[in-house]
PDB file of N, CA and C in Angstrom:
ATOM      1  N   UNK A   1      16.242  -2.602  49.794  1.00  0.00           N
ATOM      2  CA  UNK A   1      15.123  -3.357  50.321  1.00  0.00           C
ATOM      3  C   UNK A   1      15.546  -4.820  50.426  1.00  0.00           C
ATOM      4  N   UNK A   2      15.314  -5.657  51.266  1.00  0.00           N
ATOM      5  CA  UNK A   2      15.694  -7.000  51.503  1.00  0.00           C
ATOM      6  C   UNK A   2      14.886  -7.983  51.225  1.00  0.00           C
ATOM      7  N   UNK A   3      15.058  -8.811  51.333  1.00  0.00           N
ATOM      8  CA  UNK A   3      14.402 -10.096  50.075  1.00  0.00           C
ATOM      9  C   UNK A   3      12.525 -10.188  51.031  1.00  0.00           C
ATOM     10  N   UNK A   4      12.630  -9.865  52.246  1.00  0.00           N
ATOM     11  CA  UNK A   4      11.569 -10.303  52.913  1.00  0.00           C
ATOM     12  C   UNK A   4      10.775  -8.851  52.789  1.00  0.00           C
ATOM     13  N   UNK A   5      11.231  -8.026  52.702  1.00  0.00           N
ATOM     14  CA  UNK A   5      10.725  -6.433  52.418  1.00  0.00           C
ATOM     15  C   UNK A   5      10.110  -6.747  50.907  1.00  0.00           C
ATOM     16  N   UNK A   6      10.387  -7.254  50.169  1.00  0.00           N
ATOM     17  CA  UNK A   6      10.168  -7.318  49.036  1.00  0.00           C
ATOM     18  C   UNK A   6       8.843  -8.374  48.861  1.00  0.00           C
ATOM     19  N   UNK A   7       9.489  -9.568  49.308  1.00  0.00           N
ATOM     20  CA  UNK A   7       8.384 -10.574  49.494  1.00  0.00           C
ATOM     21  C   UNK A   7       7.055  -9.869  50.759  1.00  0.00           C
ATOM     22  N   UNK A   8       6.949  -9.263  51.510  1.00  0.00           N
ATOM     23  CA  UNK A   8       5.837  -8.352  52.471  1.00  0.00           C
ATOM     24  C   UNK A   8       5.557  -7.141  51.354  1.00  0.00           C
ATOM     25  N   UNK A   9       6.112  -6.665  50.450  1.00  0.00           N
ATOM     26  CA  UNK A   9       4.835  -6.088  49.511  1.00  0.00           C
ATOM     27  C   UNK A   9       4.571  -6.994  48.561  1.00  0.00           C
ATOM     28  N   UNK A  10       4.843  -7.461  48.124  1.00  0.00           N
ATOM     29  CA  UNK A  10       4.548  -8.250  46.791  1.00  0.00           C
ATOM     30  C   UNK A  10       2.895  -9.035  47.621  1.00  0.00           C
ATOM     31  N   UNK A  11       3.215  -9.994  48.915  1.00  0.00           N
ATOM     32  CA  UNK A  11       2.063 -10.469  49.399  1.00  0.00           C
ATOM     33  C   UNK A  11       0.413  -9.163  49.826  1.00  0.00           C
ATOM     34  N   UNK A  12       1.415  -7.476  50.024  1.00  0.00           N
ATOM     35  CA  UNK A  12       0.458  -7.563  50.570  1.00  0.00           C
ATOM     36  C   UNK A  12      -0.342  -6.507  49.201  1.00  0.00           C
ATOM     37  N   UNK A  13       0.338  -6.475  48.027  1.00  0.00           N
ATOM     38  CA  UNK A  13      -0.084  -6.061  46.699  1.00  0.00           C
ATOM     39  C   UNK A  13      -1.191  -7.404  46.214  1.00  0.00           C
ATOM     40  N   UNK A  14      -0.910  -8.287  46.395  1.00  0.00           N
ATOM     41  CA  UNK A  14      -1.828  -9.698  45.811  1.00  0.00           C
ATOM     42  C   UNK A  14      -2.931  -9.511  47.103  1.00  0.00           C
ATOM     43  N   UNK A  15      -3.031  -9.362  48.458  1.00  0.00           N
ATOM     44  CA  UNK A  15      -3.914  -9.179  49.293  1.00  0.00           C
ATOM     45  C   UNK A  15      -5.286  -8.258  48.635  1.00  0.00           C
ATOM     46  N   UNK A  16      -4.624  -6.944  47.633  1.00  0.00           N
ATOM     47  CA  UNK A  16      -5.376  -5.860  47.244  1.00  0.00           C
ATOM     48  C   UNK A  16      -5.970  -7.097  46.149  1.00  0.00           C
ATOM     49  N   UNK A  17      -5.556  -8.081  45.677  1.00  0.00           N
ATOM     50  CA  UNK A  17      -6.348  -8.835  44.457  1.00  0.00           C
ATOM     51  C   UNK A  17      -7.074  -9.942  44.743  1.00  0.00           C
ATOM     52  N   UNK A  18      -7.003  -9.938  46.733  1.00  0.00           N
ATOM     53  CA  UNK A  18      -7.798 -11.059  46.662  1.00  0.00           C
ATOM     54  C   UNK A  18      -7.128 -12.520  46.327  1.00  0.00           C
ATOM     55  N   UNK A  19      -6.038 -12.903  47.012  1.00  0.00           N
ATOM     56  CA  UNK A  19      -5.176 -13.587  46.469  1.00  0.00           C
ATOM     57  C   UNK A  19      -5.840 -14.895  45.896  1.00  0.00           C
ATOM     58  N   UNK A  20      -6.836 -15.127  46.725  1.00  0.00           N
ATOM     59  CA  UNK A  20      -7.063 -16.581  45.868  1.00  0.00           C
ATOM     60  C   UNK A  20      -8.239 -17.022  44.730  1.00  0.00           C
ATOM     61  N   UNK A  21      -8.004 -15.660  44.231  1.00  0.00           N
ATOM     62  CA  UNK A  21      -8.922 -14.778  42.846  1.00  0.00           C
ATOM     63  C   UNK A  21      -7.904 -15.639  41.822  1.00  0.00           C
ATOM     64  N   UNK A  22      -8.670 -16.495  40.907  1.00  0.00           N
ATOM     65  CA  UNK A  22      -7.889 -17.802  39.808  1.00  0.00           C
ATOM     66  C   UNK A  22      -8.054 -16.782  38.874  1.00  0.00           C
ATOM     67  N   UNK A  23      -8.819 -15.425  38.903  1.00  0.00           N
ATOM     68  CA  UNK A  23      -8.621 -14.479  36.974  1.00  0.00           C
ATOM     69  C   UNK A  23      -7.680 -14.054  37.825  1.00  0.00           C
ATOM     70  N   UNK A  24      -7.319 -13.117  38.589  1.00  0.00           N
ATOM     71  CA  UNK A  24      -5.824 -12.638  38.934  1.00  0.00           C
ATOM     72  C   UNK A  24      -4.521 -12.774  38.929  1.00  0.00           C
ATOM     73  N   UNK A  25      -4.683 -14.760  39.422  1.00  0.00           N
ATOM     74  CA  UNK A  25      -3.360 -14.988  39.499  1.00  0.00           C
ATOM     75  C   UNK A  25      -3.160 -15.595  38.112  1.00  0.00           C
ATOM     76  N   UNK A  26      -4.473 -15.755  37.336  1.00  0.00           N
ATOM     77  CA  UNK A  26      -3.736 -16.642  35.816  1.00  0.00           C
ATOM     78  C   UNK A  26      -3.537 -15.132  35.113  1.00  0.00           C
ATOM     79  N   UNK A  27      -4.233 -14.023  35.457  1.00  0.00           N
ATOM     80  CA  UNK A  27      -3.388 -12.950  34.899  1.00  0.00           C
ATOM     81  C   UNK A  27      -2.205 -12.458  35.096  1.00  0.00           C
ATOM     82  N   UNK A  28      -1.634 -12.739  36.494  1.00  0.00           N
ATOM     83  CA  UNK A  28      -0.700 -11.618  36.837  1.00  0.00           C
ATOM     84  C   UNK A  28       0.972 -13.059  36.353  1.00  0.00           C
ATOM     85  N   UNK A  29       0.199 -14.174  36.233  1.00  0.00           N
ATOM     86  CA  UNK A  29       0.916 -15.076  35.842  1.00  0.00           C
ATOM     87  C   UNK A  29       1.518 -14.953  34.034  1.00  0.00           C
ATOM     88  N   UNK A  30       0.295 -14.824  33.691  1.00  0.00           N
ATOM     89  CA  UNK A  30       0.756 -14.501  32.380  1.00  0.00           C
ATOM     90  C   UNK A  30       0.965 -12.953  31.980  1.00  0.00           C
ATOM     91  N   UNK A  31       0.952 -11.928  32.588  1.00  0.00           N
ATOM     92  CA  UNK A  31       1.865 -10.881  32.225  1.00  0.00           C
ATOM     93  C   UNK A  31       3.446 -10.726  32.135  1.00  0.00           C
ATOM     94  N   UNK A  32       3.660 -11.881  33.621  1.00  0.00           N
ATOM     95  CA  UNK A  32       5.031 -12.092  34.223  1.00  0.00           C
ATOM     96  C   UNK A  32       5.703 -12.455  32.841  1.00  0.00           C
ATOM     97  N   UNK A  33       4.891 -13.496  32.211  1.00  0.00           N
ATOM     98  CA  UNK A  33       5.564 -14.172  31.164  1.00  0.00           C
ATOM     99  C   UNK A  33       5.985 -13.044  29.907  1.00  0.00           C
ATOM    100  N   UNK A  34       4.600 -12.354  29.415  1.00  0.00           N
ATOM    101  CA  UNK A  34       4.418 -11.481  28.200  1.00  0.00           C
ATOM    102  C   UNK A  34       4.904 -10.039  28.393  1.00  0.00           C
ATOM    103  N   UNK A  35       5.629  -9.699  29.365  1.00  0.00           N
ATOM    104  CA  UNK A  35       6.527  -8.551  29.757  1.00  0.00           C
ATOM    105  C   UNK A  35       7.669  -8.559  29.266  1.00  0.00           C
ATOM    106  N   UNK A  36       7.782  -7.019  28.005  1.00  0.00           N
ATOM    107  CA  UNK A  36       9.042  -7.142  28.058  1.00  0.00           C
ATOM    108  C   UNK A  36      10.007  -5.987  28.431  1.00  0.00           C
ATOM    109  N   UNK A  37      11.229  -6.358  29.046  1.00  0.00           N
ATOM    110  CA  UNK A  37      11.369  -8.275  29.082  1.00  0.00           C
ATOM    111  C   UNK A  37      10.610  -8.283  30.454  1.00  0.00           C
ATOM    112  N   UNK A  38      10.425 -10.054  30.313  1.00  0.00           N
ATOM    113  CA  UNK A  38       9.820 -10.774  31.427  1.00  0.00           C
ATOM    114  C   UNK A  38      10.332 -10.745  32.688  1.00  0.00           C
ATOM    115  N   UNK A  39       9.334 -10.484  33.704  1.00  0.00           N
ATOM    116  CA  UNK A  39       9.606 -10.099  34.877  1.00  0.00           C
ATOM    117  C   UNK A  39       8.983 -10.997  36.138  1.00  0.00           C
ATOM    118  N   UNK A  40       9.566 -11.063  37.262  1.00  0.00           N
ATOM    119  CA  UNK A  40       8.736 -11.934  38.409  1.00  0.00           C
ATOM    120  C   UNK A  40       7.150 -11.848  38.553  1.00  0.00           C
ATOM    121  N   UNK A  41       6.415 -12.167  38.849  1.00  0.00           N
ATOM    122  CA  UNK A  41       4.846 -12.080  38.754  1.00  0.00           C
ATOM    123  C   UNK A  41       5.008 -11.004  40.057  1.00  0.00           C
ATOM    124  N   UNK A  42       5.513 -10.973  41.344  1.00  0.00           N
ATOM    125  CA  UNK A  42       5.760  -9.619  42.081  1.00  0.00           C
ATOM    126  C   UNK A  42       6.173  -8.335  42.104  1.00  0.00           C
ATOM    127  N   UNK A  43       6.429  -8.627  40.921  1.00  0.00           N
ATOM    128  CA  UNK A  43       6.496  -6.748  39.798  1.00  0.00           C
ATOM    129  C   UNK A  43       5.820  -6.552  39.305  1.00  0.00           C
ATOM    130  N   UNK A  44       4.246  -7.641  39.236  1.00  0.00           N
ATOM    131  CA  UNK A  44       3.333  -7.164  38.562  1.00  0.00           C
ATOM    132  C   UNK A  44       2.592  -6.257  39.383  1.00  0.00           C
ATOM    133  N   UNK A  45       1.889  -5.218  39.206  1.00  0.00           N
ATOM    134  CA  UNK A  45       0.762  -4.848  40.263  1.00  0.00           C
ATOM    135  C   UNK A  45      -0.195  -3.913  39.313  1.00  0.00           C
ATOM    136  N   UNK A  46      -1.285  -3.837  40.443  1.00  0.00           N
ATOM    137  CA  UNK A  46      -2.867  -3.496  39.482  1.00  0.00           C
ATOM    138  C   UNK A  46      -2.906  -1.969  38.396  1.00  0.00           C
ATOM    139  N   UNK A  47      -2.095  -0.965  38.820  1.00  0.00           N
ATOM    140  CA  UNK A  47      -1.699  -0.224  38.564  1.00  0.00           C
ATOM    141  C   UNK A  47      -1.181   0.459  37.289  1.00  0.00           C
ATOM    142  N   UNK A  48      -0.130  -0.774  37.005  1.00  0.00           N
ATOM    143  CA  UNK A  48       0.949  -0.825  35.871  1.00  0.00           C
ATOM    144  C   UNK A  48       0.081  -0.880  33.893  1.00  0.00           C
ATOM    145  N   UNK A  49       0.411   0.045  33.503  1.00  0.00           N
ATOM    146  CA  UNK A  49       0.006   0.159  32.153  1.00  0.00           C
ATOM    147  C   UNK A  49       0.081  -1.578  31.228  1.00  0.00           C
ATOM    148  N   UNK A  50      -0.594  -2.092  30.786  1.00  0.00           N
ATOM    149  CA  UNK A  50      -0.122  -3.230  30.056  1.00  0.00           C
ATOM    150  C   UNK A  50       0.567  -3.017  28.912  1.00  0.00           C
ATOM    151  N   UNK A  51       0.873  -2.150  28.354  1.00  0.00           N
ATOM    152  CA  UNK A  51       1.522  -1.732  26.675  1.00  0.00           C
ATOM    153  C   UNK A  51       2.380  -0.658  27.065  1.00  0.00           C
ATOM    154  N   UNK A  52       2.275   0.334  28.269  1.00  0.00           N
ATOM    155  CA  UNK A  52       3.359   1.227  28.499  1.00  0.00           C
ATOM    156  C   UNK A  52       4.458   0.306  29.324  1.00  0.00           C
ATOM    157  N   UNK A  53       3.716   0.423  30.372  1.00  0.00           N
ATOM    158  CA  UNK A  53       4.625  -0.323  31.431  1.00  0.00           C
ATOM    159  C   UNK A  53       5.378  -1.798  31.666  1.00  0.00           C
ATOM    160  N   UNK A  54       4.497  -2.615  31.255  1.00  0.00           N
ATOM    161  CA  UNK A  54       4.812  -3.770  30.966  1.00  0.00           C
ATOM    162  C   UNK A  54       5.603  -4.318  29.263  1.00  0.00           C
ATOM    163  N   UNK A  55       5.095  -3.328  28.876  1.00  0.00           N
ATOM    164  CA  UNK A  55       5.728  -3.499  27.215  1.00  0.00           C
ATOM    165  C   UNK A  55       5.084  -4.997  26.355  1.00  0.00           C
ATOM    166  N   UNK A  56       3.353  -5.471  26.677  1.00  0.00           N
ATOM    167  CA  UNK A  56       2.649  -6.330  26.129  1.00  0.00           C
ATOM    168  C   UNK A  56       2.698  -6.583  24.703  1.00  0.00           C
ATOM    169  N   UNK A  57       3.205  -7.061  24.002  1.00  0.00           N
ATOM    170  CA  UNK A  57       3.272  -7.310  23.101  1.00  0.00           C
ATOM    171  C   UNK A  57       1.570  -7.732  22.381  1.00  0.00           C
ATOM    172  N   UNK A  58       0.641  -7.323  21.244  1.00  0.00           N
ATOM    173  CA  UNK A  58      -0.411  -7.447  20.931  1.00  0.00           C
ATOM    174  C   UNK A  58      -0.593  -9.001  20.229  1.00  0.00           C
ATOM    175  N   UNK A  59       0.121  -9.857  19.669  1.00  0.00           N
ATOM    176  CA  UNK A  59      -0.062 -10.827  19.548  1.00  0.00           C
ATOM    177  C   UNK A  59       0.120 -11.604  20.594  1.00  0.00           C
ATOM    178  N   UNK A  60       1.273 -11.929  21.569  1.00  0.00           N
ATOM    179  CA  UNK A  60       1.290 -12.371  22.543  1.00  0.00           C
ATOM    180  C   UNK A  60      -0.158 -12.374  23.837  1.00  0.00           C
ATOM    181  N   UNK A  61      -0.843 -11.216  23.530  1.00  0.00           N
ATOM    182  CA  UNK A  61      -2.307 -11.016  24.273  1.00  0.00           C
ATOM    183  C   UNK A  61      -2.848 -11.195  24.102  1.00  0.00           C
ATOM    184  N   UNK A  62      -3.335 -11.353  22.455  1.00  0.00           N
ATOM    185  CA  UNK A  62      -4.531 -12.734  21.902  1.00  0.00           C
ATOM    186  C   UNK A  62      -4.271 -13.950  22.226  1.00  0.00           C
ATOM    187  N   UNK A  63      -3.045 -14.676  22.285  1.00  0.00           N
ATOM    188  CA  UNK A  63      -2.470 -15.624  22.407  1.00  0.00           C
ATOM    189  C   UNK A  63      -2.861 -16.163  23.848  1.00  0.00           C
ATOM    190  N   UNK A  64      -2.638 -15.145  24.783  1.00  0.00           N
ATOM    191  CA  UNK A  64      -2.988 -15.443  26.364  1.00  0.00           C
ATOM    192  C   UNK A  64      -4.298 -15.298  26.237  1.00  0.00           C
ATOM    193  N   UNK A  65      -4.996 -14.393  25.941  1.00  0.00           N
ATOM    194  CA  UNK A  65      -6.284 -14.836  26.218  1.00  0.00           C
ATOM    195  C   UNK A  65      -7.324 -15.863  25.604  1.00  0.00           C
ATOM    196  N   UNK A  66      -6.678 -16.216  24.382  1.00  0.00           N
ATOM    197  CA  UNK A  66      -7.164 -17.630  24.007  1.00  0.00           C
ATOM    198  C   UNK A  66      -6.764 -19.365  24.888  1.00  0.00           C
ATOM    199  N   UNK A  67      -5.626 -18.380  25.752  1.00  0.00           N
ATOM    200  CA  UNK A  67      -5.466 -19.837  26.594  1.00  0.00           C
ATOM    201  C   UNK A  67      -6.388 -19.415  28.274  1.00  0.00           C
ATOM    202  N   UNK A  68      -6.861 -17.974  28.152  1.00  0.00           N
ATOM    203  CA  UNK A  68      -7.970 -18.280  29.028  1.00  0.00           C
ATOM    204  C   UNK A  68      -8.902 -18.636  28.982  1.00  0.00           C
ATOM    205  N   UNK A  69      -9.769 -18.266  27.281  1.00  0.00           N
ATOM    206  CA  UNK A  69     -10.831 -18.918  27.220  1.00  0.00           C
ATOM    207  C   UNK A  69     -10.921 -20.925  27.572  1.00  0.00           C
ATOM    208  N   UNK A  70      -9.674 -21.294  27.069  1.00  0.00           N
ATOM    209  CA  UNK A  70      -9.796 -22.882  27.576  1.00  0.00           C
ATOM    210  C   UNK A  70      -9.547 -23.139  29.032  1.00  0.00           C
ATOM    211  N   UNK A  71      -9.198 -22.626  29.564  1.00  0.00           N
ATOM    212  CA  UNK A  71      -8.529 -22.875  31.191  1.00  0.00           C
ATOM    213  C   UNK A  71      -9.957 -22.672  31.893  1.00  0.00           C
ATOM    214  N   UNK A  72     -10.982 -21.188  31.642  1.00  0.00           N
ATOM    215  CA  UNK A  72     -11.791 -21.384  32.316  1.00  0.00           C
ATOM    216  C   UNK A  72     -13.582 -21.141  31.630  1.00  0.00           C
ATOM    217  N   UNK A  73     -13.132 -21.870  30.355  1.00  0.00           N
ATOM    218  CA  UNK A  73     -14.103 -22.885  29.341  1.00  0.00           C
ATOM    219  C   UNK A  73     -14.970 -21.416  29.076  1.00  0.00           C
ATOM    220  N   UNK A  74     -14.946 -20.152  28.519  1.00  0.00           N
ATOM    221  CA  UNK A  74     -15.712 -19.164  28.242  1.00  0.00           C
ATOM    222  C   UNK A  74     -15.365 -18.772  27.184  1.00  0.00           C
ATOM    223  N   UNK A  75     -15.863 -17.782  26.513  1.00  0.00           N
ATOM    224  CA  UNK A  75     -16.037 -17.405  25.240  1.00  0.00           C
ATOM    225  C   UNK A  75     -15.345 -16.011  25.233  1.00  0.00           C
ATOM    226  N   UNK A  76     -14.824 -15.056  24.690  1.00  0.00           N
ATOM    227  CA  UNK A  76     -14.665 -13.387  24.576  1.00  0.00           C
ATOM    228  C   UNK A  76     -15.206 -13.280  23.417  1.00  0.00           C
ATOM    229  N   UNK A  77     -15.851 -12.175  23.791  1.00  0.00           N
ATOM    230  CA  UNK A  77     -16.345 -11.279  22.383  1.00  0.00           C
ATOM    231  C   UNK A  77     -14.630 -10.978  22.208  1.00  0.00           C
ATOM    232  N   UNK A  78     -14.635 -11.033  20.189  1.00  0.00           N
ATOM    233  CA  UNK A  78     -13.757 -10.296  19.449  1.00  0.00           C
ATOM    234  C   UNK A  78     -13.126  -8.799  20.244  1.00  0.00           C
ATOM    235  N   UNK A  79     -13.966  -8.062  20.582  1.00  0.00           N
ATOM    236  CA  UNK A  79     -13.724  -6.815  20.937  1.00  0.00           C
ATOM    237  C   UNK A  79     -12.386  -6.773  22.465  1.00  0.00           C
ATOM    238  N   UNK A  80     -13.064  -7.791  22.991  1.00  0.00           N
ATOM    239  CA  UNK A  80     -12.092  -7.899  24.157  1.00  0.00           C
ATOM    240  C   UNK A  80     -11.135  -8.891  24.237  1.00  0.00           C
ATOM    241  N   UNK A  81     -10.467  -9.064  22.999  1.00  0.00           N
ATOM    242  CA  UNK A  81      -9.252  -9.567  22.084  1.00  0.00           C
ATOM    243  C   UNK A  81      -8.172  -8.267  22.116  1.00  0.00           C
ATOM    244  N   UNK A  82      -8.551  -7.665  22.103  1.00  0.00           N
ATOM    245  CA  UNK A  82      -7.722  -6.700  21.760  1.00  0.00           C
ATOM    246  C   UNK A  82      -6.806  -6.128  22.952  1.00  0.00           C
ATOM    247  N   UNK A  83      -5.788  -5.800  22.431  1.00  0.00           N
ATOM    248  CA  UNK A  83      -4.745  -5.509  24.093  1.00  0.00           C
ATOM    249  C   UNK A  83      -5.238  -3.992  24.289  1.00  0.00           C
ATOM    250  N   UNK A  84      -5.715  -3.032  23.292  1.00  0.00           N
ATOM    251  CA  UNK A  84      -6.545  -1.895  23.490  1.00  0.00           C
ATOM    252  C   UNK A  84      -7.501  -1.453  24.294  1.00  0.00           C
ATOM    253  N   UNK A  85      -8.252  -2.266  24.424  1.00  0.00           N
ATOM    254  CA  UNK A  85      -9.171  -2.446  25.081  1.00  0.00           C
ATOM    255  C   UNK A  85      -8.840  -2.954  26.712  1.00  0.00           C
ATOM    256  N   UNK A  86      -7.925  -2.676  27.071  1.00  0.00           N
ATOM    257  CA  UNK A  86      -7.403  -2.630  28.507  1.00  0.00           C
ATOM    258  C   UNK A  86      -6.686  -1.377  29.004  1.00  0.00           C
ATOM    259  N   UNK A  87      -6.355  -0.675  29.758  1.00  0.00           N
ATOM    260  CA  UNK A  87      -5.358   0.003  30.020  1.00  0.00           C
ATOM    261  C   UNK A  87      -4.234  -0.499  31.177  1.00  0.00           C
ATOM    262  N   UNK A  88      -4.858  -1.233  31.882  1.00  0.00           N
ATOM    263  CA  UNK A  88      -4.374  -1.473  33.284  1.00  0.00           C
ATOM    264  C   UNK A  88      -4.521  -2.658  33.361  1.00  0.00           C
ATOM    265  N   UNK A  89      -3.381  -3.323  34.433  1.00  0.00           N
ATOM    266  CA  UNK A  89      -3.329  -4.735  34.892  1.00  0.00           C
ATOM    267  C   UNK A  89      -4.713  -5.184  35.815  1.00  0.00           C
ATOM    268  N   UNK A  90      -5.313  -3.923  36.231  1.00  0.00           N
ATOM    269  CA  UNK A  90      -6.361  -4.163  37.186  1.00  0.00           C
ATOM    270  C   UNK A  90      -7.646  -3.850  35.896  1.00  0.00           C
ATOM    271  N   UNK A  91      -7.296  -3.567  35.135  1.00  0.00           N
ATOM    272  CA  UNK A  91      -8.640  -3.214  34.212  1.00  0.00           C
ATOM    273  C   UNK A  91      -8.818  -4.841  33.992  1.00  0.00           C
ATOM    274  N   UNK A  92      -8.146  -5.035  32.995  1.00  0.00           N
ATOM    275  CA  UNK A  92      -7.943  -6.528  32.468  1.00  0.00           C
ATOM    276  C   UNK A  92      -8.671  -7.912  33.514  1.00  0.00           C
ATOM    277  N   UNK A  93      -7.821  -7.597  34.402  1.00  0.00           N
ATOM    278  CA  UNK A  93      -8.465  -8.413  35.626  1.00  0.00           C
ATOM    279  C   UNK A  93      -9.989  -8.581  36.268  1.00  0.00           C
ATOM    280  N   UNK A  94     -10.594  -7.207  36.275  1.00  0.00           N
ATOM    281  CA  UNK A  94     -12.020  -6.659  36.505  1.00  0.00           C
ATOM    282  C   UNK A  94     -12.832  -7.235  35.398  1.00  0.00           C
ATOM    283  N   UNK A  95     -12.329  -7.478  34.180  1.00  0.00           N
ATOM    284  CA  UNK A  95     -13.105  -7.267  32.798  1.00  0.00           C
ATOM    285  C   UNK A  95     -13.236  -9.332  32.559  1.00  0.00           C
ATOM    286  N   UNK A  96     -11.856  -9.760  33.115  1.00  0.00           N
ATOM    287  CA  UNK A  96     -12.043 -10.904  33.019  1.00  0.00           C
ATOM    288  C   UNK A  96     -12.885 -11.495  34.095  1.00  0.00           C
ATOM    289  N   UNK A  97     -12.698 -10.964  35.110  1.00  0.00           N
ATOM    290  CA  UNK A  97     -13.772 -11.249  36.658  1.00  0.00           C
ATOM    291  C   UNK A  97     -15.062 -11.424  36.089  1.00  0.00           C
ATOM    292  N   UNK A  98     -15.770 -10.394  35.330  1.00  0.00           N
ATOM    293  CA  UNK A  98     -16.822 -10.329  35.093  1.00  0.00           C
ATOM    294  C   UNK A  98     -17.395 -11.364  33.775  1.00  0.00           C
ATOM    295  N   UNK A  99     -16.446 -11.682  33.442  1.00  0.00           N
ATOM    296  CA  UNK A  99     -16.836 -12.578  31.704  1.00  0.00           C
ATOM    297  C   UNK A  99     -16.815 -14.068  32.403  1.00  0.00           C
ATOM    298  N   UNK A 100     -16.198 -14.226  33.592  1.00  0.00           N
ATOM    299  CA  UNK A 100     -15.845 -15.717  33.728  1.00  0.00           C
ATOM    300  C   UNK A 100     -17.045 -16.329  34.323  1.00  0.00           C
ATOM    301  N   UNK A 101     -17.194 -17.748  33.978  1.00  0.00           N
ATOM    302  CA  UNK A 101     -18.364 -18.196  34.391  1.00  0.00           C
ATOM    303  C   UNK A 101     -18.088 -19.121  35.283  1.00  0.00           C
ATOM    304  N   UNK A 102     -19.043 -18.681  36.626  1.00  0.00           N
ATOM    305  CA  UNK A 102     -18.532 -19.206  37.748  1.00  0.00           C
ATOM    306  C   UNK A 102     -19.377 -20.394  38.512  1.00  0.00           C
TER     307      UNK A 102
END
C-alpha cells in the first residue's frame, strides 16, 4: 500500500468520526500515545479493542482521562475511570461524546 493509499484510509476512517469531533481526536490522540507499543493516531480506528488490541495499559487510562476531565472542564463518575468499562475505541468515544459539556 503506498503512503497516499494509506493516508486515503486513515482520512476516510476519521470521516466515519466526524473529523472535527474534539472527544475523537483528543481520543484517538491519546490512544496513539498509550498503545503498546505506541502507534500513529492512523492505526487507530473505532473498531480496535482498547486492552486487546491496542494493549492500554490501566493506569495510563486513568491518567488520560483525568487530563480530559481538565481539557474539557467535566467531571467522570469513578465508574467510568475504569479502562473496563470500555471495550472499543468507538465505545470510549460515544461515552465521552455524551459526558462532555457542550
Amino acid at each position: 500500500m503506498t503512503t497516499n493509499e494509506v493516508q486515503d484510509e486513515a482520512a476516510a476512517r476519521m470521516n466515519g468520526w466526524q473529523e472535527a469531533d474534539r472527544v475523537a481526536a483528543w481520543a484517538v490522540r491519546k490512544l496513539a500515545v498509550l498503545s503498546i507499543p505506541p502507534r500513529p493516531e492512523e492505526e487507530i480506528a473505532p473498531g480496535q479493542s482498547l486492552a486487546e488490541d491496542l494493549g492500554v495499559d490501566s493506569l495510563a487510562f486513568i491518567e488520560a482521562l483525568v487530563s480530559f476531565e481538565e481539557e474539557f472542564g467535566v467531571r467522570l463518575d469513578e465508574d467510568q475511570l475504569l479502562l473496563s468499562s470500555y471495550d472499543t475505541v468507538q465505545d470510549l468515544c460515544d461515552h465521552l461524546r455524551a459526558t462532555r459539556i457542550r
